[in-house]
C-alpha atoms as a PDB file:
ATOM      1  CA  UNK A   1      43.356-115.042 162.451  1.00  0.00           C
ATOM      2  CA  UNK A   2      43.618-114.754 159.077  1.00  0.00           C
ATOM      3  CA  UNK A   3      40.130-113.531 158.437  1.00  0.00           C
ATOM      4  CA  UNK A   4      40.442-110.613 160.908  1.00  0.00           C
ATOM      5  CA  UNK A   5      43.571-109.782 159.518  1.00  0.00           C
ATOM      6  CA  UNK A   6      42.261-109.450 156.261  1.00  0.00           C
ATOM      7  CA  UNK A   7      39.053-107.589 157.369  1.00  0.00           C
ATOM      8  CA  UNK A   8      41.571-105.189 159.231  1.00  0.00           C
ATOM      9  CA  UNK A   9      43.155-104.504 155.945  1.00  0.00           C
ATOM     10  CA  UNK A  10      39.882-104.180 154.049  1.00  0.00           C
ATOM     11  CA  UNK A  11      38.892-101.861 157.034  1.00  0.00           C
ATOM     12  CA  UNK A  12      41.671 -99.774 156.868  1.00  0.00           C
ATOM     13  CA  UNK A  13      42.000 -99.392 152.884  1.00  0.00           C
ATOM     14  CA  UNK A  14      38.172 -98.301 153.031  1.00  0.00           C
ATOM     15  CA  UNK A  15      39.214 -95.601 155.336  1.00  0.00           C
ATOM     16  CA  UNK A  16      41.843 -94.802 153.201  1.00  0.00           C
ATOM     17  CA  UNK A  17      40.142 -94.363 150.294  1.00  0.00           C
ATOM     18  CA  UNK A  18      37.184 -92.310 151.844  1.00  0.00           C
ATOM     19  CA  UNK A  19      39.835 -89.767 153.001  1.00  0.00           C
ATOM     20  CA  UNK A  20      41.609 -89.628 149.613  1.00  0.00           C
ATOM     21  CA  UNK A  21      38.423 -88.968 147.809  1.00  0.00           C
ATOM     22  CA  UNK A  22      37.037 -86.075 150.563  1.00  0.00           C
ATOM     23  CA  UNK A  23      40.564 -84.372 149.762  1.00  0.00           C
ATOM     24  CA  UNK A  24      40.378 -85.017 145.919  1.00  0.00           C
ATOM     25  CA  UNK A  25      36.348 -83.764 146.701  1.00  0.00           C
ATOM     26  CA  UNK A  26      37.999 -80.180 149.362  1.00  0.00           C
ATOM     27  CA  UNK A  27      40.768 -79.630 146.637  1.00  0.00           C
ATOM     28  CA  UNK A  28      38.042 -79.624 143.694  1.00  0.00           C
ATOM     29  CA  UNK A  29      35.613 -77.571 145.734  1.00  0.00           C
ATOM     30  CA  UNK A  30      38.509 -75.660 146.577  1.00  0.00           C
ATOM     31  CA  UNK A  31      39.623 -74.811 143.217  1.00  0.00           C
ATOM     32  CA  UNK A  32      36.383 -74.372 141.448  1.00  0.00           C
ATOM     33  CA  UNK A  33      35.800 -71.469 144.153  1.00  0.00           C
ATOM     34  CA  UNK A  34      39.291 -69.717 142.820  1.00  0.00           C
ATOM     35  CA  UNK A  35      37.800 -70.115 139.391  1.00  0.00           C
ATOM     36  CA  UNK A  36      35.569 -66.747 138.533  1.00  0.00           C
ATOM     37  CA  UNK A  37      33.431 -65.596 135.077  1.00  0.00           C
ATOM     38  CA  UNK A  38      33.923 -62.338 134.052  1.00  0.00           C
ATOM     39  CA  UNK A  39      30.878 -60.958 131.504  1.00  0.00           C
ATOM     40  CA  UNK A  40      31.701 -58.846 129.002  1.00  0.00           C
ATOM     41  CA  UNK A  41      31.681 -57.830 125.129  1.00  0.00           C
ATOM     42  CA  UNK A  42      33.396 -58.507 121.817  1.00  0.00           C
ATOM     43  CA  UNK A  43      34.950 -55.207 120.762  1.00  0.00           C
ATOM     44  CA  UNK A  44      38.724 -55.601 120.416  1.00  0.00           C
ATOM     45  CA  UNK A  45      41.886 -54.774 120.672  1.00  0.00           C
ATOM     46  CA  UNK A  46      39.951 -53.206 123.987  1.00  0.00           C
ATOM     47  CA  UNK A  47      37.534 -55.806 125.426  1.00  0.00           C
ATOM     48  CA  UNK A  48      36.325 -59.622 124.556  1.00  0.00           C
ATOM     49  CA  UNK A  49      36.715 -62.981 125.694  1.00  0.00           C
ATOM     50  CA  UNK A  50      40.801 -63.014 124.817  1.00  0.00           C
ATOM     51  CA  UNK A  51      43.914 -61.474 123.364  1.00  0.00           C
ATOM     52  CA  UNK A  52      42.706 -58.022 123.849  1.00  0.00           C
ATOM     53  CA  UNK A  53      43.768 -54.889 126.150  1.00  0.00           C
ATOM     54  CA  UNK A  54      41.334 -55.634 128.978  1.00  0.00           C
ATOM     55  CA  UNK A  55      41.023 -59.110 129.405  1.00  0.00           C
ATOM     56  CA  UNK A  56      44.535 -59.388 129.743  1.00  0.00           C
ATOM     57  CA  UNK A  57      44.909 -57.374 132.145  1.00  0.00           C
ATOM     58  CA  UNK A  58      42.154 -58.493 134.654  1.00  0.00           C
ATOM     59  CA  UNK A  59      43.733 -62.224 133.683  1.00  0.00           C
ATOM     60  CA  UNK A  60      47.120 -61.325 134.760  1.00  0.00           C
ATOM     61  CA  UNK A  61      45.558 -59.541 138.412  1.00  0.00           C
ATOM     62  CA  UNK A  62      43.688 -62.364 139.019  1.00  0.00           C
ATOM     63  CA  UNK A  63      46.457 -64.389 137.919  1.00  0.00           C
ATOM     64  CA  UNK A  64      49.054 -62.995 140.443  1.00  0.00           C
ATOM     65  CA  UNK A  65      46.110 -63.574 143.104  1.00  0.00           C
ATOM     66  CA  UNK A  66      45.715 -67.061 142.110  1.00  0.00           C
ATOM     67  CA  UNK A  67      42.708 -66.616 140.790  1.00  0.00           C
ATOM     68  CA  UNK A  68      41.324 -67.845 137.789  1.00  0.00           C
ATOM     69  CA  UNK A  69      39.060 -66.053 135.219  1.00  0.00           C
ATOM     70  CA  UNK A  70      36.751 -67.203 132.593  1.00  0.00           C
ATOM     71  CA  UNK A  71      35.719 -64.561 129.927  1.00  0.00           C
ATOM     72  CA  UNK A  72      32.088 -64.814 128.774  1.00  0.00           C
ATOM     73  CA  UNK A  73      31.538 -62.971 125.850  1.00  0.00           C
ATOM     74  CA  UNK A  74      28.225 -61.447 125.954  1.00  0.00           C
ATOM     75  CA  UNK A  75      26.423 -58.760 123.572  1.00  0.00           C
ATOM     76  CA  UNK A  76      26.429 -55.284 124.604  1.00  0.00           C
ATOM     77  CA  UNK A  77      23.058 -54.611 124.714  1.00  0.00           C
ATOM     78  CA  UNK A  78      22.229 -57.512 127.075  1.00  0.00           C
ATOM     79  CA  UNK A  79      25.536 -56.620 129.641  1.00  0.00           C
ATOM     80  CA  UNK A  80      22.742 -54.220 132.047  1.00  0.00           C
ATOM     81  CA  UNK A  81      20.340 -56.498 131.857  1.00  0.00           C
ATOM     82  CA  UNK A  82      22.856 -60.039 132.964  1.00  0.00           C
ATOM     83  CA  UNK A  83      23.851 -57.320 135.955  1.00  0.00           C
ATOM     84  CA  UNK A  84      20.651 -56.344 137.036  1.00  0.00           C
ATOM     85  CA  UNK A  85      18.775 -59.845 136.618  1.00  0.00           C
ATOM     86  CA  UNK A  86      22.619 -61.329 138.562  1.00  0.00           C
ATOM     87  CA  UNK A  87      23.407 -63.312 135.421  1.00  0.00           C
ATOM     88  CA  UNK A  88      26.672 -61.675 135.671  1.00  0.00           C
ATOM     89  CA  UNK A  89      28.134 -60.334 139.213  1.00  0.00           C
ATOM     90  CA  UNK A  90      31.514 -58.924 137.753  1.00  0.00           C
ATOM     91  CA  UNK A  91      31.609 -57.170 134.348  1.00  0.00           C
ATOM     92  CA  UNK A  92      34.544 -56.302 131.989  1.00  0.00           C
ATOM     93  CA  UNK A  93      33.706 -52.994 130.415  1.00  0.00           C
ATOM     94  CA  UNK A  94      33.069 -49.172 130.822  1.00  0.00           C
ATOM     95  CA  UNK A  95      31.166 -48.359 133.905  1.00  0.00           C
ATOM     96  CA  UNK A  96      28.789 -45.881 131.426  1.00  0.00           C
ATOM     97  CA  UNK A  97      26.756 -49.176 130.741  1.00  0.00           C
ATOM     98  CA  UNK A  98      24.967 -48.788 134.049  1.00  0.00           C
ATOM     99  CA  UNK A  99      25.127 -44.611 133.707  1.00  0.00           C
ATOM    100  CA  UNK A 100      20.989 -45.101 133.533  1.00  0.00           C
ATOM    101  CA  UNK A 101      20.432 -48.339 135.365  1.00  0.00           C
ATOM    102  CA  UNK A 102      18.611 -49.113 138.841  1.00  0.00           C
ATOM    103  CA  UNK A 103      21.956 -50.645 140.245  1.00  0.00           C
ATOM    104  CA  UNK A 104      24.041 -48.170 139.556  1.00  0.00           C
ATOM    105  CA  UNK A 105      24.444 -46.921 143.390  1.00  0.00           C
ATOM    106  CA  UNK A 106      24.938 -51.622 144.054  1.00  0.00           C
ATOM    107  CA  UNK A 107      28.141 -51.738 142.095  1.00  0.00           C
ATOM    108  CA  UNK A 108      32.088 -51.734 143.112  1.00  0.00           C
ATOM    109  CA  UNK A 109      33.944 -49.918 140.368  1.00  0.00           C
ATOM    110  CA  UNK A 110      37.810 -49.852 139.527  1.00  0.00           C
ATOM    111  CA  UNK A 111      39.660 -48.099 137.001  1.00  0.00           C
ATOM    112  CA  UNK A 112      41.761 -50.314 134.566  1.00  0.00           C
ATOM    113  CA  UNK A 113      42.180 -48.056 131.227  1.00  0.00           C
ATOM    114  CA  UNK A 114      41.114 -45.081 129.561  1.00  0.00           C
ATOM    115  CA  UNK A 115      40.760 -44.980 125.764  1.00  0.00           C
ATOM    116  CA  UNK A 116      39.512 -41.810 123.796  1.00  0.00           C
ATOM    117  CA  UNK A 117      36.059 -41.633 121.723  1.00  0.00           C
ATOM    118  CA  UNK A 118      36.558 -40.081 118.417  1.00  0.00           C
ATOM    119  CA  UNK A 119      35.185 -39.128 114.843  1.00  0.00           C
ATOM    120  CA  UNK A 120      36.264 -41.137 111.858  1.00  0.00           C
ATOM    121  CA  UNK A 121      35.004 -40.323 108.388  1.00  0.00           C
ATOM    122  CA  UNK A 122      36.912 -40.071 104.617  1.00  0.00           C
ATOM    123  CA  UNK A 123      39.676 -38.138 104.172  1.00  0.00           C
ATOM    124  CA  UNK A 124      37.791 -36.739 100.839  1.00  0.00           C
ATOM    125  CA  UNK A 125      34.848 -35.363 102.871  1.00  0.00           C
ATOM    126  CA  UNK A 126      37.283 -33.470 105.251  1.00  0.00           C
ATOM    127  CA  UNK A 127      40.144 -32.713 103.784  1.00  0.00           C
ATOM    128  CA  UNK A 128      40.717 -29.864 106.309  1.00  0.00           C
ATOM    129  CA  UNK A 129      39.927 -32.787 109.444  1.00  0.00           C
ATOM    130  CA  UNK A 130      37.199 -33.750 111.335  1.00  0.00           C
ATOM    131  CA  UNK A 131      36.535 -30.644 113.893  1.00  0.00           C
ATOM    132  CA  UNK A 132      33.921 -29.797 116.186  1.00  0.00           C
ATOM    133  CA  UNK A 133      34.101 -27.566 119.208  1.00  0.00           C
ATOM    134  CA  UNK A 134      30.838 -29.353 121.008  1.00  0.00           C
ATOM    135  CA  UNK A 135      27.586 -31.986 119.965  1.00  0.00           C
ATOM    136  CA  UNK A 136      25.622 -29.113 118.245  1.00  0.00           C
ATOM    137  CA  UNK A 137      28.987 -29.043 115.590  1.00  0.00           C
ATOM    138  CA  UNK A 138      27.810 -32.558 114.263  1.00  0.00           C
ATOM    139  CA  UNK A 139      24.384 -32.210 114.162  1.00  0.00           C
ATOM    140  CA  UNK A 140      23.620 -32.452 110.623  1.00  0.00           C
ATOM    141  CA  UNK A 141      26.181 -35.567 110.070  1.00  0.00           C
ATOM    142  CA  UNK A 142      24.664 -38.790 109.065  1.00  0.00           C
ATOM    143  CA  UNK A 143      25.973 -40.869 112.258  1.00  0.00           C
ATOM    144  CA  UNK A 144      27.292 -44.619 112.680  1.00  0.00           C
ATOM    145  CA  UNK A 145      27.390 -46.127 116.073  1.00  0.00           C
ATOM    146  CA  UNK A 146      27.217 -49.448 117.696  1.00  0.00           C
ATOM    147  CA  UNK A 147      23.714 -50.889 119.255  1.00  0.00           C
ATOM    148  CA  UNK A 148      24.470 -50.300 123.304  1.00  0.00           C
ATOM    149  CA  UNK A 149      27.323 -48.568 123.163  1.00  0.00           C
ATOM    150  CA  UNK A 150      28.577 -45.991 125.944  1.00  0.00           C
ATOM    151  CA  UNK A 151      28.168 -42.484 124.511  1.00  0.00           C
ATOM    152  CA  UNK A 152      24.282 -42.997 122.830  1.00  0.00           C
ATOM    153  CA  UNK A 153      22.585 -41.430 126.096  1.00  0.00           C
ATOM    154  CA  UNK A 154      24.892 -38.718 125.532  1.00  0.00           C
ATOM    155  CA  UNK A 155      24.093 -38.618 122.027  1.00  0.00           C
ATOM    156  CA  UNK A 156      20.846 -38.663 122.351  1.00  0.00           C
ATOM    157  CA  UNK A 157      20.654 -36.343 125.323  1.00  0.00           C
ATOM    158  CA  UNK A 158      22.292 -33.854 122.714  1.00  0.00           C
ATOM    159  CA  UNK A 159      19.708 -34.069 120.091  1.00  0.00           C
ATOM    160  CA  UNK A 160      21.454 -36.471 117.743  1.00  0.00           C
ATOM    161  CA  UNK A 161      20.204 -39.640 116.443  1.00  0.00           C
ATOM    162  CA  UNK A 162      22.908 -41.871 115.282  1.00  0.00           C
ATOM    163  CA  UNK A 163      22.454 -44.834 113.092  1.00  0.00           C
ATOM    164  CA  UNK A 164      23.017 -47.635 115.508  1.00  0.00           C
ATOM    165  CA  UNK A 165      24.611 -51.422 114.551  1.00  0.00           C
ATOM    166  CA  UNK A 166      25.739 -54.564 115.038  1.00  0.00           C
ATOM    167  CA  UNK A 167      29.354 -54.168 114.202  1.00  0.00           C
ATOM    168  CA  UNK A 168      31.994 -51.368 114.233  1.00  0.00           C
ATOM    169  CA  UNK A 169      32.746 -52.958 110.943  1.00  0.00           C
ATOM    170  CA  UNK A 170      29.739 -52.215 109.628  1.00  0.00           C
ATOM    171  CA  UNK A 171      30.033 -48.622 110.261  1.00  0.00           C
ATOM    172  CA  UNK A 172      33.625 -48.049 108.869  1.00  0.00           C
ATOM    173  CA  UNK A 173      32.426 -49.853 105.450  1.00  0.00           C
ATOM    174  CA  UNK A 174      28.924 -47.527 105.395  1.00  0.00           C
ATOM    175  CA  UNK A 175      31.158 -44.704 106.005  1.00  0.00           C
ATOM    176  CA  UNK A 176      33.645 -45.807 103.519  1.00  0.00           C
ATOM    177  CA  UNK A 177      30.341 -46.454 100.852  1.00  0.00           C
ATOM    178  CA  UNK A 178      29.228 -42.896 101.615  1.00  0.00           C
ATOM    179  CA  UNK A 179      25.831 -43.501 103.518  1.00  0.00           C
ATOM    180  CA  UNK A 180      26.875 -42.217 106.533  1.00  0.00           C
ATOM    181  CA  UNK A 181      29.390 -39.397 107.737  1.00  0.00           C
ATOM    182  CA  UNK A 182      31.122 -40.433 110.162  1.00  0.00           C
ATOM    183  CA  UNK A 183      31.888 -43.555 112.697  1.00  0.00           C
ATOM    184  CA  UNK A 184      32.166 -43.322 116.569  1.00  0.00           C
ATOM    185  CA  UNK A 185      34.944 -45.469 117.916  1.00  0.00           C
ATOM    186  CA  UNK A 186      37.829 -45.455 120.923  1.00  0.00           C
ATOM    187  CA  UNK A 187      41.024 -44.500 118.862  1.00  0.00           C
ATOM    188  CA  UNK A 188      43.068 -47.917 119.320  1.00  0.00           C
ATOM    189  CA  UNK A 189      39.579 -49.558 118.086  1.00  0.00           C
ATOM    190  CA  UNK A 190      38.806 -47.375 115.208  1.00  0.00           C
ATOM    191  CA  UNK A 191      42.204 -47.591 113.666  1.00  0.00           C
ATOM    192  CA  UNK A 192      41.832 -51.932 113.841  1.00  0.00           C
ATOM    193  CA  UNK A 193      38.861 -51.990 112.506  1.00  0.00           C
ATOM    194  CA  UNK A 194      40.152 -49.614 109.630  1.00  0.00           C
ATOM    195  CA  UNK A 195      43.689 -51.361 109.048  1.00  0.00           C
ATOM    196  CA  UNK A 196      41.794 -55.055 109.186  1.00  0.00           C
ATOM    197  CA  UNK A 197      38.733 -53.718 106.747  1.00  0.00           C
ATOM    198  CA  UNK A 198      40.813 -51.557 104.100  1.00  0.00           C
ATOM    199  CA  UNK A 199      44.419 -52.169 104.755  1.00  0.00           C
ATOM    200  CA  UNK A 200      46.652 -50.822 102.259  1.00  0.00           C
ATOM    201  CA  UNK A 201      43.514 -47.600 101.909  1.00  0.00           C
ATOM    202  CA  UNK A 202      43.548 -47.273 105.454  1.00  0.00           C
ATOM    203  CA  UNK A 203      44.799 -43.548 104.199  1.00  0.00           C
ATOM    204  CA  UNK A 204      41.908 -42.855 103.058  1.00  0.00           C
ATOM    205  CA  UNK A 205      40.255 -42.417 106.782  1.00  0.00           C
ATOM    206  CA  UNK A 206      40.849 -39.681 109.223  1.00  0.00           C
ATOM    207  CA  UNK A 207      40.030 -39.151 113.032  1.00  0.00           C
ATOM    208  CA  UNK A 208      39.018 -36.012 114.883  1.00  0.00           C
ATOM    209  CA  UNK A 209      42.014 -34.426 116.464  1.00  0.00           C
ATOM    210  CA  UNK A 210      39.290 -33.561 120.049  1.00  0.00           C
ATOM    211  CA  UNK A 211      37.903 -36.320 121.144  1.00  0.00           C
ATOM    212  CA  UNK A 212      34.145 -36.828 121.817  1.00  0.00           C
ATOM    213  CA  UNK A 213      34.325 -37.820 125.616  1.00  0.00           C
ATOM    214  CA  UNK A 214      37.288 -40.241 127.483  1.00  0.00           C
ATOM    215  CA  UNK A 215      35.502 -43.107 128.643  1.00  0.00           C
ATOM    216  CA  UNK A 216      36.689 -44.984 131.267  1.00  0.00           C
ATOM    217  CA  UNK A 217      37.567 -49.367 131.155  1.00  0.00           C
ATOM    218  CA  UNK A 218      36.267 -50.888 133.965  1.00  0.00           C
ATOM    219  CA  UNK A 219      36.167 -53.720 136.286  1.00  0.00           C
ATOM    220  CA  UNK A 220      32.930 -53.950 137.857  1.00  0.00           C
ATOM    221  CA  UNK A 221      31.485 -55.872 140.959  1.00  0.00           C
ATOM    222  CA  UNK A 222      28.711 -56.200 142.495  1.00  0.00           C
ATOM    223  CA  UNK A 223      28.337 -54.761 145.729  1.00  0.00           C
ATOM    224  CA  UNK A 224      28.407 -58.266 147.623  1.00  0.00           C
ATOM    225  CA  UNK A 225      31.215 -59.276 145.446  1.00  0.00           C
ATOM    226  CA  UNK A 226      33.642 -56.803 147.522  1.00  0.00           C
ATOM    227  CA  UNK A 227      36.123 -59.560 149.000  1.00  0.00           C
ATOM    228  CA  UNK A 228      36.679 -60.765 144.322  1.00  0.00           C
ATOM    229  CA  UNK A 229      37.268 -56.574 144.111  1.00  0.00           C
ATOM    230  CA  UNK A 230      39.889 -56.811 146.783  1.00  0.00           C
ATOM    231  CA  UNK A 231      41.562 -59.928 145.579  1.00  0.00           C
ATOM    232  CA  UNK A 232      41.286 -57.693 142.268  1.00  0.00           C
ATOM    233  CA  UNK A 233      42.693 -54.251 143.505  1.00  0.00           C
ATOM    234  CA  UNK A 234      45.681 -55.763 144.818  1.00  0.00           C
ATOM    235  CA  UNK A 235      46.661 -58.286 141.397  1.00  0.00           C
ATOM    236  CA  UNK A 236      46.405 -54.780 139.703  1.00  0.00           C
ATOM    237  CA  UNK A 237      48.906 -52.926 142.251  1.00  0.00           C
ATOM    238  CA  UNK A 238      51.096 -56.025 141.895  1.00  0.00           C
ATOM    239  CA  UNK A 239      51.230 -56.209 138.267  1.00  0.00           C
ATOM    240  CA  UNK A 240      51.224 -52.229 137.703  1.00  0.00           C
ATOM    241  CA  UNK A 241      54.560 -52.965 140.198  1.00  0.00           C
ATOM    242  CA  UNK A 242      56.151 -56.055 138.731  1.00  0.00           C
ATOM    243  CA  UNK A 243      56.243 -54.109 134.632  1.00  0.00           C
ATOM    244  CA  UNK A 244      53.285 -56.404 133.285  1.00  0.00           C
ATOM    245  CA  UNK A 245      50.761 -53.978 132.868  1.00  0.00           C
ATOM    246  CA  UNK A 246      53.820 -51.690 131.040  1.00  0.00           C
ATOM    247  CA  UNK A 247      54.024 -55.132 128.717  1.00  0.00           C
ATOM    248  CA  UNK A 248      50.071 -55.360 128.216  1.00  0.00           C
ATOM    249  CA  UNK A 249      50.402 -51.211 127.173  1.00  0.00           C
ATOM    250  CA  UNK A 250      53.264 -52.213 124.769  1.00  0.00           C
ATOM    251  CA  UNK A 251      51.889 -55.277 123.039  1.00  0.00           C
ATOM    252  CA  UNK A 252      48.987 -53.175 121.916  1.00  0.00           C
ATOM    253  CA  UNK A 253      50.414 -49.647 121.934  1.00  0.00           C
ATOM    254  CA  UNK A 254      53.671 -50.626 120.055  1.00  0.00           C
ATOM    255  CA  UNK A 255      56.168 -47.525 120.884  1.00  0.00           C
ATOM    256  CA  UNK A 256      53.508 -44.860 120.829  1.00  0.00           C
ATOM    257  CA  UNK A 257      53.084 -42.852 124.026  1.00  0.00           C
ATOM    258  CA  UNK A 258      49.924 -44.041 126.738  1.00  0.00           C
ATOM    259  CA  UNK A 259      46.910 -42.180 126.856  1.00  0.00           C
ATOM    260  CA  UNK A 260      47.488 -39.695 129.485  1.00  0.00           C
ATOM    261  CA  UNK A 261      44.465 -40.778 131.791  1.00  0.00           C
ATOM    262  CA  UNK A 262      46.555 -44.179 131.265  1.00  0.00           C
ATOM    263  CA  UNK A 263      49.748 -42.694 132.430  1.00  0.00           C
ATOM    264  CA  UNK A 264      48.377 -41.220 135.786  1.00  0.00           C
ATOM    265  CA  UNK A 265      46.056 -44.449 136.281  1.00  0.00           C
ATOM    266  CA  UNK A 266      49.864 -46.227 136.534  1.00  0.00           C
ATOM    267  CA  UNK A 267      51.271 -43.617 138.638  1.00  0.00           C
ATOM    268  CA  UNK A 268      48.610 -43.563 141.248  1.00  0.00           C
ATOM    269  CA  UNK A 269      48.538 -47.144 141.688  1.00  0.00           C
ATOM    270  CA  UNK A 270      52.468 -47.315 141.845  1.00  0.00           C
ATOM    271  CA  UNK A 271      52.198 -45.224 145.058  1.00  0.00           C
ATOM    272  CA  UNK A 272      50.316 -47.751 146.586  1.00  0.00           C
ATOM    273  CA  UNK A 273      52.817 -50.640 146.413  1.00  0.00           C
ATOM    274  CA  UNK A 274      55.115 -49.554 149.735  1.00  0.00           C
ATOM    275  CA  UNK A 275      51.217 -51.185 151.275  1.00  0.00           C
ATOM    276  CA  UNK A 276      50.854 -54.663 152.325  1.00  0.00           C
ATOM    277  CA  UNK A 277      49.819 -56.704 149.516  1.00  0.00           C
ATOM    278  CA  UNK A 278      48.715 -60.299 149.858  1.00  0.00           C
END
């Protein structure tokens, strides 16, 4: 009697185990299908892997969605290809990327920021500002720009043929040595890569009071990835509705007012909390 007994036991702690580790197994499975990669490149305060204006803000959606995300910093030039090729099915970054690419008509795009392109050069080379009224204005300036970046189709299409590199940093300290004009940058970027290259001479740099073009910040799915753009949409509505996309603005923005495109990208999502959000 004993014996059976104690195979019942053995019988019946087997069991147990076997469930406990299929649970341990569904919740792993489970979770690991809640965490997502986002692709996307190293150009703060506005996009890379963390701490910057973007990331943060598709964290905390995702986030509120109980979601995770994992950034995957990737180099500029190379984010069209990881789409095309399906390395990558969601991208951090401005939709232009894919302005030439086969895919373009495949992908789910929605609107996070707005930042500015602009004109930086030395204050001593225009003392009067940076002005232009169009591309043919600039022309004849000795152009720095970074490899893959949104606006060199544009460029290009315009007749100009900017220096292209690595590195915004590079380009503010060629500018700053004199071998080329001017520097192409989104404002917020352009003034970080100034204050954390010259610091107390940041003075000696001004920006163009028009801007080149306003470039939207994306979030960007593939077109089979639609149920992650929903989950998406509605973290953004939530967070746009709970003040922590106001908080995001402010950590990076200080007291300085949004970016107008900014402004009405809050106000049109803010009429869309009175929907059901789950």
């Amino acid at each position: 009697m004993r014996i059976v007994n104690a195979i019942s036991y053995m019988f019946k702690l087997n069991v147990a185990l076997i469930i406990a580790c299929l649970y341990v197994h569904n919740a792993y499975a489970e979770e690991k299908r809640r965490i997502i990669e986002v692709f996307t490149a190293d150009h703060p305060p506005l996009i890379g892997s963390k701490d910057t204006i973007m990331s943060d803000i598709v964290t905390e959606a995702f986030q509120v969605q109980k979601t995770k995300v994992v950034m995957v910093s990737y180099p500029t030039s190379r984010i069209q290809w990881a789409m095309e090729t399906k390395t990558a099915n969601i991208v951090l970054g401005p939709i232009d990327w894919f302005i030439n690419s086969n895919i373009n008509e495949d992908l789910i795009t929605i609107d996070i920021y707005f930042v500015t392109m602009r004109l930086f050069g030395l204050r001593e080379k225009f003392p009067n500002g940076i002005k232009f009224n169009d591309l043919s204005d600039i022309q004849n300036y000795r152009i720095g720009y970074v490899l893959g970046g949104v606006l060199v189709p544009l460029l290009r299409e315009a007749g100009l043929k900017p220096n292209l590199f690595t590195s915004l940093q590079q380009t503010a300290k060629l500018t700053a040595l004199g071998r080329i004009d001017v520097f192409i940058a989104p404002t917020i970027v352009g003034w970080k890569v100034i204050n954390e290259t010259y610091q107390e001479k940041k003075q000696m740099f001004v920006q163009s009071e028009k801007g080149l073009k306003t470039v939207s910040g994306n979030l960007i799915f593939h077109r089979d990835q639609q149920h992650l753009a929903e989950i998406f949409k509605k973290g953004l509505i939530k967070i746009i509705d709970n003040g922590t996309y106001l908080k995001i603005m402010k950590k990076y923005h200080g007291d300085n007012v949004l970016p107008l495109p900014v402004r009405k990208l809050i106000e049109s999502n803010s009429t869309e909390k009175n929907q059901t959000v789950n």
